[in-house]
Protein backbone atom coordinates (compact mmCIF):
# COMPACT_ATOMS: atom_id res chain seq x y z
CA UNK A 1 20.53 63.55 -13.81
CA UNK A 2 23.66 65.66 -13.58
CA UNK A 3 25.92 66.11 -10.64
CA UNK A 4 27.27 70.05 -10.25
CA UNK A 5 30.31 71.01 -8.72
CA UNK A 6 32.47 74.29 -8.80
CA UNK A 7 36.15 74.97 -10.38
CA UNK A 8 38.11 77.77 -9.26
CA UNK A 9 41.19 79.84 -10.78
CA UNK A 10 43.21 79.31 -7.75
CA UNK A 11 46.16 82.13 -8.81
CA UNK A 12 42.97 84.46 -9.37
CA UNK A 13 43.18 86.29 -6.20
CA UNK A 14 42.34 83.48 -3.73
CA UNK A 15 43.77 83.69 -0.61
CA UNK A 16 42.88 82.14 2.41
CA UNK A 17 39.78 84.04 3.29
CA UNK A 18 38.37 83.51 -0.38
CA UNK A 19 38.88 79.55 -0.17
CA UNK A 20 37.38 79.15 3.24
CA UNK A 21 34.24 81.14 2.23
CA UNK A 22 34.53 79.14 -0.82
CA UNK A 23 34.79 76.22 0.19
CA UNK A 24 32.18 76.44 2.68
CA UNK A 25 29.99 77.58 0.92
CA UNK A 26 30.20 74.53 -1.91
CA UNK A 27 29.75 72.10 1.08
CA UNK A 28 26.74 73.52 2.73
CA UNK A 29 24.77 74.46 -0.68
CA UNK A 30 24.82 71.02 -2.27
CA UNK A 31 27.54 70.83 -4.72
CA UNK A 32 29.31 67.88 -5.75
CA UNK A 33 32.48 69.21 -5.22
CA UNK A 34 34.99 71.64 -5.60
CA UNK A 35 38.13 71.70 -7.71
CA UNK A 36 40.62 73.77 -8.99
CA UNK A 37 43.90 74.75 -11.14
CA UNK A 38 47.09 74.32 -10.39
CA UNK A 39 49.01 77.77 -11.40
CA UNK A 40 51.48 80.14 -10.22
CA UNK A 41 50.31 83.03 -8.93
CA UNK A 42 49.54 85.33 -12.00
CA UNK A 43 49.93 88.91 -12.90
CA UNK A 44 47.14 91.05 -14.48
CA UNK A 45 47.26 94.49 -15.24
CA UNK A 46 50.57 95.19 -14.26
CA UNK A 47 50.68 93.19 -10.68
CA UNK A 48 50.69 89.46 -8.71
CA UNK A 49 47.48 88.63 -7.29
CA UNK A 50 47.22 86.28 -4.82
CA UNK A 51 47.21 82.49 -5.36
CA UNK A 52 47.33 79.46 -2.71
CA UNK A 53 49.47 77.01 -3.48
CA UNK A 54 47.65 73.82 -4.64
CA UNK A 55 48.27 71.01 -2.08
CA UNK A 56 48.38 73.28 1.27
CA UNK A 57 44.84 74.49 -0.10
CA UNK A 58 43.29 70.76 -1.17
CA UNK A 59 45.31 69.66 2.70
CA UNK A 60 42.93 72.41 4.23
CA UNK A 61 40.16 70.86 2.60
CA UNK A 62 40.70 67.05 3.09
CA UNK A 63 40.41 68.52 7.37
CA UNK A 64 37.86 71.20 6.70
CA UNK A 65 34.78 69.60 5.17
CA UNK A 66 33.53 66.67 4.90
CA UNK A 67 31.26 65.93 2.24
CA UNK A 68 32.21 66.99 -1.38
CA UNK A 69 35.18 65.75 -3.62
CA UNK A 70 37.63 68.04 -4.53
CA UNK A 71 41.20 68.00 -6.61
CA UNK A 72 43.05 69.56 -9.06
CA UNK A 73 41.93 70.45 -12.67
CA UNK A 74 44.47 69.54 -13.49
CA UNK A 75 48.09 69.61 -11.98
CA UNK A 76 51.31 69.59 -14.77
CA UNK A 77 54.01 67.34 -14.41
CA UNK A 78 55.99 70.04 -15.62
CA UNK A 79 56.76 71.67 -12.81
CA UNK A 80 55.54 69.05 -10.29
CA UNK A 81 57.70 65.77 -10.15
CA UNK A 82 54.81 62.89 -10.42
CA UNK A 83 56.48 60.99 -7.12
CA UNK A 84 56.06 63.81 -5.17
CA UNK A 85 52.23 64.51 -6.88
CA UNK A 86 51.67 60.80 -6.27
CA UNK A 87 53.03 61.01 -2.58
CA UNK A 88 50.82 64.35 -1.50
CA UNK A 89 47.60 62.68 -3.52
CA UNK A 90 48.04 59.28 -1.37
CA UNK A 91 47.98 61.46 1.97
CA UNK A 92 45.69 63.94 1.40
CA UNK A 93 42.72 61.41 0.20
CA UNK A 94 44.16 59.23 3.43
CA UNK A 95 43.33 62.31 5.21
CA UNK A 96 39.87 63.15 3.56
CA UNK A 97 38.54 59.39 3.99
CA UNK A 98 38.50 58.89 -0.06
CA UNK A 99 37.59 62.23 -1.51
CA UNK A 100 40.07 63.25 -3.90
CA UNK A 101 40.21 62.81 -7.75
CA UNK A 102 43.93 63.65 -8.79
CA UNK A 103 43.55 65.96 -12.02
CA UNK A 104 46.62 65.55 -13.55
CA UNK A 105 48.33 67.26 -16.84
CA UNK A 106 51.30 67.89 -19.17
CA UNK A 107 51.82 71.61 -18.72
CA UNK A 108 50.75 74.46 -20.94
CA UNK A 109 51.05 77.79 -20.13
CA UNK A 110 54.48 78.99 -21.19
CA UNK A 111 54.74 82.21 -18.79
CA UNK A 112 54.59 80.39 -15.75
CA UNK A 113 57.36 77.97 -17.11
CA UNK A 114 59.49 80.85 -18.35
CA UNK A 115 58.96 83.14 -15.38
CA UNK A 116 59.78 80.93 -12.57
CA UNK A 117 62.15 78.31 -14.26
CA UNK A 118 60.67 75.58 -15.77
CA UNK A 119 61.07 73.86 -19.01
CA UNK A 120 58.11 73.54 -20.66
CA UNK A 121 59.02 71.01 -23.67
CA UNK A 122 58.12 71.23 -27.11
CA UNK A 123 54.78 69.69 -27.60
CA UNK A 124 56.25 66.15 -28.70
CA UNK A 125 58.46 66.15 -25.89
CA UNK A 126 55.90 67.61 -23.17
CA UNK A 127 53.24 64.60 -23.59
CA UNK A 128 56.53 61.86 -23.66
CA UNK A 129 57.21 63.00 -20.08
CA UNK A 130 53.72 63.30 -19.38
CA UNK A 131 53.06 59.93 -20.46
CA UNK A 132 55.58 58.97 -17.93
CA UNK A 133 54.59 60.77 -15.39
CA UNK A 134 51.17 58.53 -15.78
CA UNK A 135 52.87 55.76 -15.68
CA UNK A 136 55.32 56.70 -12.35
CA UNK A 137 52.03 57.89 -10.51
CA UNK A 138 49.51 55.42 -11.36
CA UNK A 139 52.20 52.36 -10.35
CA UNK A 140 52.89 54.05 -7.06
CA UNK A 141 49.29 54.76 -6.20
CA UNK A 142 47.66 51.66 -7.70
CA UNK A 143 50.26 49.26 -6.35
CA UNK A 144 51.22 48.09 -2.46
CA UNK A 145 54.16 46.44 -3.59
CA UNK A 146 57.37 47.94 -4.87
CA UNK A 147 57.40 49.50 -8.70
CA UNK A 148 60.13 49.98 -10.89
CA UNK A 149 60.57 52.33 -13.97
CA UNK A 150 63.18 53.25 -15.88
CA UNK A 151 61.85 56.12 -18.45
CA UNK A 152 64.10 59.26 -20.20
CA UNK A 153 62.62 61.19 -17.88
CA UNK A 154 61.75 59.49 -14.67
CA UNK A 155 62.91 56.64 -12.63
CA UNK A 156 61.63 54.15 -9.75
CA UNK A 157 63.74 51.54 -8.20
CA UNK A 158 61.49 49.79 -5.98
CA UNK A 159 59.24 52.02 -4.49
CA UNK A 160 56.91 52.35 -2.29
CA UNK A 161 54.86 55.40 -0.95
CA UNK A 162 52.67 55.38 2.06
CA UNK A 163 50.19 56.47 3.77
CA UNK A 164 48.10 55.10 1.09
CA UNK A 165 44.63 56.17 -0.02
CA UNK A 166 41.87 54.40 2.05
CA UNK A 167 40.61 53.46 -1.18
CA UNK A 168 42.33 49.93 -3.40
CA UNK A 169 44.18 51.91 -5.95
CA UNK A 170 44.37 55.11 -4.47
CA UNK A 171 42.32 58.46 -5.78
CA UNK A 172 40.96 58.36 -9.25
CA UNK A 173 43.62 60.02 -12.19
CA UNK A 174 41.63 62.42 -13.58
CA UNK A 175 42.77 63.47 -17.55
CA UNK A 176 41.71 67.01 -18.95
CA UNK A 177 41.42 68.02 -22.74
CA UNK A 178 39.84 67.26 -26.04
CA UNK A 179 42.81 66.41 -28.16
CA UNK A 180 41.99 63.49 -30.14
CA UNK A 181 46.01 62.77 -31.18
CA UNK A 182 47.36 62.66 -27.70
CA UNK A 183 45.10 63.34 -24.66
CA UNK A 184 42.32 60.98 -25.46
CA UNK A 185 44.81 58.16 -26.31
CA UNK A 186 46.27 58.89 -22.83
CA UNK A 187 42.90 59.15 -21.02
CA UNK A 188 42.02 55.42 -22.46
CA UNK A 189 45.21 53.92 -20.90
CA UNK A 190 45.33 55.83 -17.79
CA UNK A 191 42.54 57.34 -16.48
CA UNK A 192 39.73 56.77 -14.96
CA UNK A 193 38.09 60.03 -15.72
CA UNK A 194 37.84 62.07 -19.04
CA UNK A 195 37.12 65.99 -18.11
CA UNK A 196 36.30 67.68 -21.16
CA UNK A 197 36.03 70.97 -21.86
CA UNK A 198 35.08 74.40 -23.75
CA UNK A 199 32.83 72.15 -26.17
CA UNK A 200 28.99 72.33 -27.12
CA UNK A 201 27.45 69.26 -26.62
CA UNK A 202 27.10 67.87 -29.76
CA UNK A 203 31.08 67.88 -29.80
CA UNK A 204 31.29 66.32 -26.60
CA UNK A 205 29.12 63.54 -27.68
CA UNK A 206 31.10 62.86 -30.05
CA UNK A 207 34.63 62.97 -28.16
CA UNK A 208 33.00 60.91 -25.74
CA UNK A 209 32.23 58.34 -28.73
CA UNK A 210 35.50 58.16 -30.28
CA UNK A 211 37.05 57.96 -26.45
CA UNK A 212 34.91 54.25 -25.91
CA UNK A 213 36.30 53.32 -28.91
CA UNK A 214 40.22 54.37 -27.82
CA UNK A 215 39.33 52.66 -24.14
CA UNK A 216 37.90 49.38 -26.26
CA UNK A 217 41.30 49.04 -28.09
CA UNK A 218 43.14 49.65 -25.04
CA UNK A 219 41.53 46.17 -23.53
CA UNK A 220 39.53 48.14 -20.98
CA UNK A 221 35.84 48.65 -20.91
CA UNK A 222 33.63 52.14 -21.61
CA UNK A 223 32.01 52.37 -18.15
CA UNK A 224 35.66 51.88 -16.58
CA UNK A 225 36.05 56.02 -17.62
CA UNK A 226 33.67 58.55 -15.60
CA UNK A 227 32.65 61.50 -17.87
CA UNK A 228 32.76 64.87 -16.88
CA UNK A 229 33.07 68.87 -18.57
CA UNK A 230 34.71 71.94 -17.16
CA UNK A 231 33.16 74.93 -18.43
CA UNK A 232 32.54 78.99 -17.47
CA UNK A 233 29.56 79.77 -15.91
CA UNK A 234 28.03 83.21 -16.03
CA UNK A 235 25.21 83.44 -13.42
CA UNK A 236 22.74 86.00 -12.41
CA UNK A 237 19.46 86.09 -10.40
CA UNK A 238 18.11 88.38 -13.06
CA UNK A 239 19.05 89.22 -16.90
CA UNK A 240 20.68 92.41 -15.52
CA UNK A 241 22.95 90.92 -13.31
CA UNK A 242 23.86 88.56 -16.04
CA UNK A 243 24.58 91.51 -17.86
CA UNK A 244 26.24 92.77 -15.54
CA UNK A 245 28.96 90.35 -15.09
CA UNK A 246 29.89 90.49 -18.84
CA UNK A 247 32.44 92.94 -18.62
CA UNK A 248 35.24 91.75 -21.25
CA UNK A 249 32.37 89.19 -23.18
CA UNK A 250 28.91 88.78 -24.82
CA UNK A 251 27.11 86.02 -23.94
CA UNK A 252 26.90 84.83 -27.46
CA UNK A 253 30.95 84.39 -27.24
CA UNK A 254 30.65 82.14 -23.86
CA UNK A 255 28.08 79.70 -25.28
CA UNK A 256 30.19 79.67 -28.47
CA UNK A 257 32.65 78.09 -26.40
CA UNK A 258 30.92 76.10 -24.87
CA UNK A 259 29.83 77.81 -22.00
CA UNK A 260 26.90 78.75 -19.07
CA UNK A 261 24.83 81.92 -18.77
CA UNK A 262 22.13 82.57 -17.68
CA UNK A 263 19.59 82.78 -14.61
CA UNK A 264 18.46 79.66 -12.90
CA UNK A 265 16.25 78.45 -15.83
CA UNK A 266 18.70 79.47 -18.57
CA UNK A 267 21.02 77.45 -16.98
CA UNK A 268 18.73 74.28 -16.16
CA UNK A 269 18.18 74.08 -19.93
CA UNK A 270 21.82 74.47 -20.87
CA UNK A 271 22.59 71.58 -18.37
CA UNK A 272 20.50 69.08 -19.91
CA UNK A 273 21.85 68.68 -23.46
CA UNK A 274 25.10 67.94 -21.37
CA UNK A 275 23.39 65.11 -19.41
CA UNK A 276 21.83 63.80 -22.72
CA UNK A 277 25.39 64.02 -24.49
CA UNK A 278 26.71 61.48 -21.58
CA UNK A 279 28.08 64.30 -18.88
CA UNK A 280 28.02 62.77 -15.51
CA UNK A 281 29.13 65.80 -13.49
CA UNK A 282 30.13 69.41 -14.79
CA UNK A 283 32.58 71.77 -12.90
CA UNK A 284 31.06 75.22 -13.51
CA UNK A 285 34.20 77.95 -13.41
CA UNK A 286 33.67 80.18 -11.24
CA UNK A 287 35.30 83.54 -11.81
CA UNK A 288 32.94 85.57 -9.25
CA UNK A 289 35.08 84.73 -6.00
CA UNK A 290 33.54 86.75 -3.80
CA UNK A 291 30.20 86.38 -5.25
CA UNK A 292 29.17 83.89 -2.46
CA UNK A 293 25.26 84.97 -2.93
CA UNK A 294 25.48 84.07 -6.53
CA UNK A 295 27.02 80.67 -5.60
CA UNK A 296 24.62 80.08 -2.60
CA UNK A 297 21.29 81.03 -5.46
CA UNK A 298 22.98 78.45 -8.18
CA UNK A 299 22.67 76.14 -5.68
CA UNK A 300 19.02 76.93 -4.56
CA UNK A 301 17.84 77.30 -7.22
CA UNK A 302 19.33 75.35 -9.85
CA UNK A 303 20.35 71.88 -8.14
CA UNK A 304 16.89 71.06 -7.12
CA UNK A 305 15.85 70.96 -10.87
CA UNK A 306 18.22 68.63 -11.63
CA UNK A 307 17.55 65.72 -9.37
């Protein structure tokens, strides 16, 4: 009915103990994949925490299971040249025999920019070069033959990058957001997955809705564009030890936004409206790192409902 996979903060503390567990853990329980963002490492309360840097962790991966998809949600062009993005995405999905879905994005959280020395754009200017960042990365993954491009803010001149995805034309671009001005436009050229998120249902539907009709007048068809949500996920075997992961939140405030809470039934029926809204796989967010038990009784116990 609904496919489940997990989404990690990767500057949250992970390090490389944390992802293996992780990431073992996703692949042996029955999840459809694992993904996550593409950050600095951040500071909280006063001090870094860890955070693996994306492609050496998604490289680990591509070797290190087997089964599940995996990729950024979603990696900026703003501090990540789109040749180079386009280059590591070809090899790592060579290496993981067609697995990843490249999550790509314009950029958006200014204290990463500022603190280690990238421009971030005004808003206008941010989705012009991320709009040609699309267009660099999608001609060098979805074409053998040389590309050209001559943008404001990137150029090609006959290029070609290889290894090459096992798959014809390379991992799927993956496009985050809700914004009906500029990301959805973008997802209807581009992509050929919308990931939604932070939205109840009803809103999704409707997103979704105005989305076929952007990917109709873009001379491409509906069913072209997988759907899929990123949300939080607040899970507990019991009430109390739902309760007792909401430390800084009620759980009224999380399903405002769109979220999951709950135990394993709670969060069956929560799932549902999101399959009935057009959702064909949600990334839970997984805040709980070291919570492998949790993650291992989600799967158990939740996955085998929705089949």
């Amino acid at each position: 009915m609904i496919e489940v996979a997990i989404m990690i903060e990767g500057q949250e503390g992970i390090d490389w103990d944390r992802w293996r567990r992780l990431a073992r853990t996703v692949e042996d329980s029955g999840y459809a994949g694992l993904f996550r963002s593409d950050h600095f490492p951040n500071m909280r309360t006063g001090s870094y925490r860890d955070g693996l840097e994306l492609w050496s962790s998604l490289t680990w991966l591509a070797e290190n299971t087997e089964r599940i998809e995996f990729g950024p949600l979603v990696s900026p062009v703003s501090f990540r040249h789109p040749v180079i993005t386009a280059w590591q995405a070809s090899a790592v999905d060579n290496l993981a025999g067609g697995r990843l879905r490249l999550g790509v994005g314009a950029g958006w959280q200014q204290w990463e920019h500022e603190t280690f020395g990238f421009d971030l754009l005004d808003t206008g200017r941010r989705f012009a070069r991320f709009e040609e960042g699309l267009e660099v990365v999608t001609r060098l993954l979805r074409h053998e033959e040389p590309v050209s491009f001559d943008g404001e803010f990137y150029r090609l001149r006959d290029a070609v990058l290889k290894p090459r995805s096992p798959r014809p034309g390379g991992p799927p671009i993956v496009i985050g957001g809700n914004g009906q001005r500029r990301t959805l436009p973008l997802v209807a050229r581009y992509a050929d997955e919308w990931n939604g998120l932070y939205v109840k249902p009803g809103r999704y539907a409707e997103l979704s809705a105005r989305l076929d009709e952007l990917i109709e007048e873009a001379g491409r068809s509906p069913e072209a564009v997988r759907r899929t949500f990123m949300t939080r996920c607040v899970f507990g075997r019991a009430e109390a030890d739902v309760e007792r992961k909401l430390v800084d939140e009620t759980a009224d405030e999380i399903l405002d936004d769109g979220g999951i809470v709950g135990t394993a039934s709670e969060v069956v029926d929560q799932l549902v409206p999101l399959a009935e809204a057009g959702v064909e796989r949600v990334m839970l967010q997984w805040l709980e790192v070291d919570d492998i038990d949790g993650l291992e009784t989600l799967a158990h116990e939740v996955l085998p409902q929705l089949r």
